[in-house]
N, C-alpha and C. Protein backbone atom coordinates (compact mmCIF):
# COMPACT_ATOMS: atom_id res chain seq x y z
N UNK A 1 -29.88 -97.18 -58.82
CA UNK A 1 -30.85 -96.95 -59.85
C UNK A 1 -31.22 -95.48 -59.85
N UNK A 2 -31.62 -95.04 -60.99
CA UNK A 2 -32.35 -93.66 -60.94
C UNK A 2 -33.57 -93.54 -60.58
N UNK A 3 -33.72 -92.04 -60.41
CA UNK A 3 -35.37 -91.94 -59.97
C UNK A 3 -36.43 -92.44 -60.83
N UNK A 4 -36.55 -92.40 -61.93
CA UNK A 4 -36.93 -92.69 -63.48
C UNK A 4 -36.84 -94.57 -63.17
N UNK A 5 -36.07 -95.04 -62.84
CA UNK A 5 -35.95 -96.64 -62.77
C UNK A 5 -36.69 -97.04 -61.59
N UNK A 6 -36.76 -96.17 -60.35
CA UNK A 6 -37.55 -96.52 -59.38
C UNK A 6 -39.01 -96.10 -59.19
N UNK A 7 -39.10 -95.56 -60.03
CA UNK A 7 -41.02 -95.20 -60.48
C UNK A 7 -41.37 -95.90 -61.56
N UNK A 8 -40.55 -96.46 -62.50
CA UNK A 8 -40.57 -98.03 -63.19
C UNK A 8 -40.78 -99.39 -62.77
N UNK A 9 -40.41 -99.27 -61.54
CA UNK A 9 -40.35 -100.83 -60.81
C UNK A 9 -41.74 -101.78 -60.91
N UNK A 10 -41.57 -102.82 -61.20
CA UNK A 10 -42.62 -103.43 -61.11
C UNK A 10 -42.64 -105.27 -60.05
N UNK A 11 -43.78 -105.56 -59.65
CA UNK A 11 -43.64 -106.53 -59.03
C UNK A 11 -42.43 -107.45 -59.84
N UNK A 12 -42.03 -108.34 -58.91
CA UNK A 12 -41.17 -109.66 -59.63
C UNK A 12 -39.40 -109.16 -60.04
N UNK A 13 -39.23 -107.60 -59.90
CA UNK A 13 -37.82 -107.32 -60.24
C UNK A 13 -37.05 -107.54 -59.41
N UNK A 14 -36.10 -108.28 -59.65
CA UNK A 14 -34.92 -108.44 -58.70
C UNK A 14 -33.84 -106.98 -58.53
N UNK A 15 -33.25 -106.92 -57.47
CA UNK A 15 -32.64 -105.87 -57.09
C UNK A 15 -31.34 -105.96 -56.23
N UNK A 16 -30.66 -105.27 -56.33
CA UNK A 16 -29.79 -105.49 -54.94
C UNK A 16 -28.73 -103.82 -54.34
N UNK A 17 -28.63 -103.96 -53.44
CA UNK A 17 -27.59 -103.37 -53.01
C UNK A 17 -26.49 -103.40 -53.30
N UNK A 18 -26.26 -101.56 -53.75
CA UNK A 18 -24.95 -101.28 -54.46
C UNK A 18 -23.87 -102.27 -53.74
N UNK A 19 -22.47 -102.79 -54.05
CA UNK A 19 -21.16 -103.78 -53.87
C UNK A 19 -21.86 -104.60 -52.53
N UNK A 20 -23.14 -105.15 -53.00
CA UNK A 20 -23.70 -106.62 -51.83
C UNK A 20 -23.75 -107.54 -52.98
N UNK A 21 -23.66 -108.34 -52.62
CA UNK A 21 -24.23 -109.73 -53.37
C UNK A 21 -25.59 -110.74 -52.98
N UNK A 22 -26.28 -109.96 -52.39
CA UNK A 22 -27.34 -110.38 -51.52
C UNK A 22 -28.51 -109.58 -52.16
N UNK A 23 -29.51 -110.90 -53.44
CA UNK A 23 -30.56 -110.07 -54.13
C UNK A 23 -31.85 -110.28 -53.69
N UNK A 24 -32.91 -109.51 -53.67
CA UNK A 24 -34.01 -109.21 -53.37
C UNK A 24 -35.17 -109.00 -54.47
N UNK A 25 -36.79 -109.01 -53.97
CA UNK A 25 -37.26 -109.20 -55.51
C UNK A 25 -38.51 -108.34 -54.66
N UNK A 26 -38.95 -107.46 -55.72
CA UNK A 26 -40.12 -106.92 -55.52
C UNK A 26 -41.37 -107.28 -55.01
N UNK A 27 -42.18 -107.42 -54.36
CA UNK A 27 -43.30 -107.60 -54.19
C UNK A 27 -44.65 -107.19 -53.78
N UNK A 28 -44.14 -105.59 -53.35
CA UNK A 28 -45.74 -104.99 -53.20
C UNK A 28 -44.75 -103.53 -53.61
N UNK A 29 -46.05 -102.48 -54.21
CA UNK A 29 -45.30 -101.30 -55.35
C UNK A 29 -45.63 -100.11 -54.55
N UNK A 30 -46.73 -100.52 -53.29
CA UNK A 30 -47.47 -99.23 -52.25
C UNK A 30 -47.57 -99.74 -51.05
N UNK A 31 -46.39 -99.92 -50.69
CA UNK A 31 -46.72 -100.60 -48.86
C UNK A 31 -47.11 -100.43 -47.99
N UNK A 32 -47.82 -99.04 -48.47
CA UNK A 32 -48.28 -97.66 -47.26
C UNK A 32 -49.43 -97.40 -47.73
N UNK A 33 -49.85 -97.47 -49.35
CA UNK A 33 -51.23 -96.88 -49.77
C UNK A 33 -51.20 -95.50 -49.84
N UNK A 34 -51.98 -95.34 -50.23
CA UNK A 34 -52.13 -94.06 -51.05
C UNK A 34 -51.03 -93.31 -51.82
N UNK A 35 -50.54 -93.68 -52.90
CA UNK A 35 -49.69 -93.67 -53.62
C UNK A 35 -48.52 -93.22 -52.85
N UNK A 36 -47.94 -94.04 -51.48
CA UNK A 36 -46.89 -93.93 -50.69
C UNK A 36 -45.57 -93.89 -51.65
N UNK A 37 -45.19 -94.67 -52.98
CA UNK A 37 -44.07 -94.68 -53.35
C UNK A 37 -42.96 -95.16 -52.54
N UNK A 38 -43.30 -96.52 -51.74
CA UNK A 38 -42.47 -97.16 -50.82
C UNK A 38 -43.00 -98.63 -51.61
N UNK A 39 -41.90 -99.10 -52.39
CA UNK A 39 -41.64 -101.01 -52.41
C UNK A 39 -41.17 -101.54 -51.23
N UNK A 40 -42.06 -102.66 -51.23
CA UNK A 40 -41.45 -103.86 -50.51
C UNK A 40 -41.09 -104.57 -51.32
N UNK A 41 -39.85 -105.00 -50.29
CA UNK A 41 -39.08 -106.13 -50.86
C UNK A 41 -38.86 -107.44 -49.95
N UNK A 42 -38.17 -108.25 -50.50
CA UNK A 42 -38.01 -109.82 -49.57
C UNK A 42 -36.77 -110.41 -50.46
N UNK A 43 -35.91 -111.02 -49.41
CA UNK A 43 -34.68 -111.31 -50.31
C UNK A 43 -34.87 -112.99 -50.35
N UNK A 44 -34.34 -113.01 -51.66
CA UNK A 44 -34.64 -114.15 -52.35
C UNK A 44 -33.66 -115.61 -51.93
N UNK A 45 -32.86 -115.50 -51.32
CA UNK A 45 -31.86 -117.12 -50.97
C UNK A 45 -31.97 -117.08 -49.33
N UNK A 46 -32.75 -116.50 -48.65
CA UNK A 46 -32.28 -116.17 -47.36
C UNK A 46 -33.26 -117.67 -46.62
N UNK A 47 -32.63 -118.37 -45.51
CA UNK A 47 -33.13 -119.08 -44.93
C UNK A 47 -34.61 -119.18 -43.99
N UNK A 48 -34.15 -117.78 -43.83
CA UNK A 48 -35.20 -117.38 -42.88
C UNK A 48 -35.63 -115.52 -43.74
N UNK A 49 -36.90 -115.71 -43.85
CA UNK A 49 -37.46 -114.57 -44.78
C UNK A 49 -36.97 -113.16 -44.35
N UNK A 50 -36.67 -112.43 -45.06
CA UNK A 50 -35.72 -110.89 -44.55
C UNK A 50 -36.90 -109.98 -45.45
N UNK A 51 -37.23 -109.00 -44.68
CA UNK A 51 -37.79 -107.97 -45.76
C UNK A 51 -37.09 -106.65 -45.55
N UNK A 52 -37.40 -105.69 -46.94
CA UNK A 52 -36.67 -104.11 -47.01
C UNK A 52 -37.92 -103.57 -47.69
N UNK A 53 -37.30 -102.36 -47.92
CA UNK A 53 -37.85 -101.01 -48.29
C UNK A 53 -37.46 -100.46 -49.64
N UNK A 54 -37.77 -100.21 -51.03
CA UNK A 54 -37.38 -99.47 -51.45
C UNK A 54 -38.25 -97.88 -51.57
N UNK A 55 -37.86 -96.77 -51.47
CA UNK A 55 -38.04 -95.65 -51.28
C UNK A 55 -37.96 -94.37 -52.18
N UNK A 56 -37.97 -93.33 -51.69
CA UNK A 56 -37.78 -92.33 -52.54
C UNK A 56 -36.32 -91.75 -52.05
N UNK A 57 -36.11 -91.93 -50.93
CA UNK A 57 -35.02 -91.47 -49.90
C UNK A 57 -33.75 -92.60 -49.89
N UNK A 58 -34.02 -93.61 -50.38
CA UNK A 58 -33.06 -94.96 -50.84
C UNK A 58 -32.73 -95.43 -52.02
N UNK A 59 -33.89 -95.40 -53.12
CA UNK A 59 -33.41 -95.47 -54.01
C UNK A 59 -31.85 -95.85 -54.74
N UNK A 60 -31.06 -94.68 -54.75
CA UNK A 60 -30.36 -94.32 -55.41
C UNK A 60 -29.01 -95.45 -54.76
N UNK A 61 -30.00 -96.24 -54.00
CA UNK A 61 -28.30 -97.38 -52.97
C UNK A 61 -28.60 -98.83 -53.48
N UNK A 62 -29.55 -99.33 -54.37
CA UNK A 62 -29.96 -100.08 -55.08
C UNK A 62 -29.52 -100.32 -56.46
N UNK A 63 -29.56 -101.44 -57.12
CA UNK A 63 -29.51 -101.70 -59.08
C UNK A 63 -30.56 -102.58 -59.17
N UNK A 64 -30.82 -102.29 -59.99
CA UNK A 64 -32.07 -103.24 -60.79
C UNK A 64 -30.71 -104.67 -61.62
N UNK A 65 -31.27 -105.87 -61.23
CA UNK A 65 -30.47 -106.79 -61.47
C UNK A 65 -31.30 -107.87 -63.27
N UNK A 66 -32.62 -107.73 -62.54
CA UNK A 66 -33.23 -108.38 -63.54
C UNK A 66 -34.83 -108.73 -63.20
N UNK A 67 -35.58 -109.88 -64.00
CA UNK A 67 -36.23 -110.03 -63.98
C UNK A 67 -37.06 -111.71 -63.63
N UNK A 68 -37.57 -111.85 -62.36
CA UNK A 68 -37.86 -113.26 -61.80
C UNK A 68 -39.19 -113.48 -62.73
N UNK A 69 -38.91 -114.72 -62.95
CA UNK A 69 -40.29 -115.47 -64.18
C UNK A 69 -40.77 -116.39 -63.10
């Protein structure tokens, strides 16, 4: 994703890692506070709950896939 797509992000977007097939969905937009610009994430089929990071420094290893209702 671009920088422009990752200062767009909003709760509920699904995401994944560039050639993974393993998707993840937004859920907090400041994981640090004070306008940290660090998402959390949590991947969505996993048995046992997995969490990540999206970043300013990561970004760009991510796609925006869609949108969870």
């Amino acid at each position: 994703m671009s920088e422009s797509e990752f200062l767009r992000l909003t709760i509920e977007t699904v995401v994944k890692l560039n050639r993974e097939e393993e998707y993840w969905v937004v859920y907090d937009l400041d994981q640090f506070g004070g306008d940290s610009k660090v998402c959390g994430i949590r991947s969505l089929d996993s048995e046992s709950p997995k969490y990540g990071r999206i970043s300013l420094s990561n970004y760009q290893f991510w796609q925006i896939v869609g949108k969870r209702r």
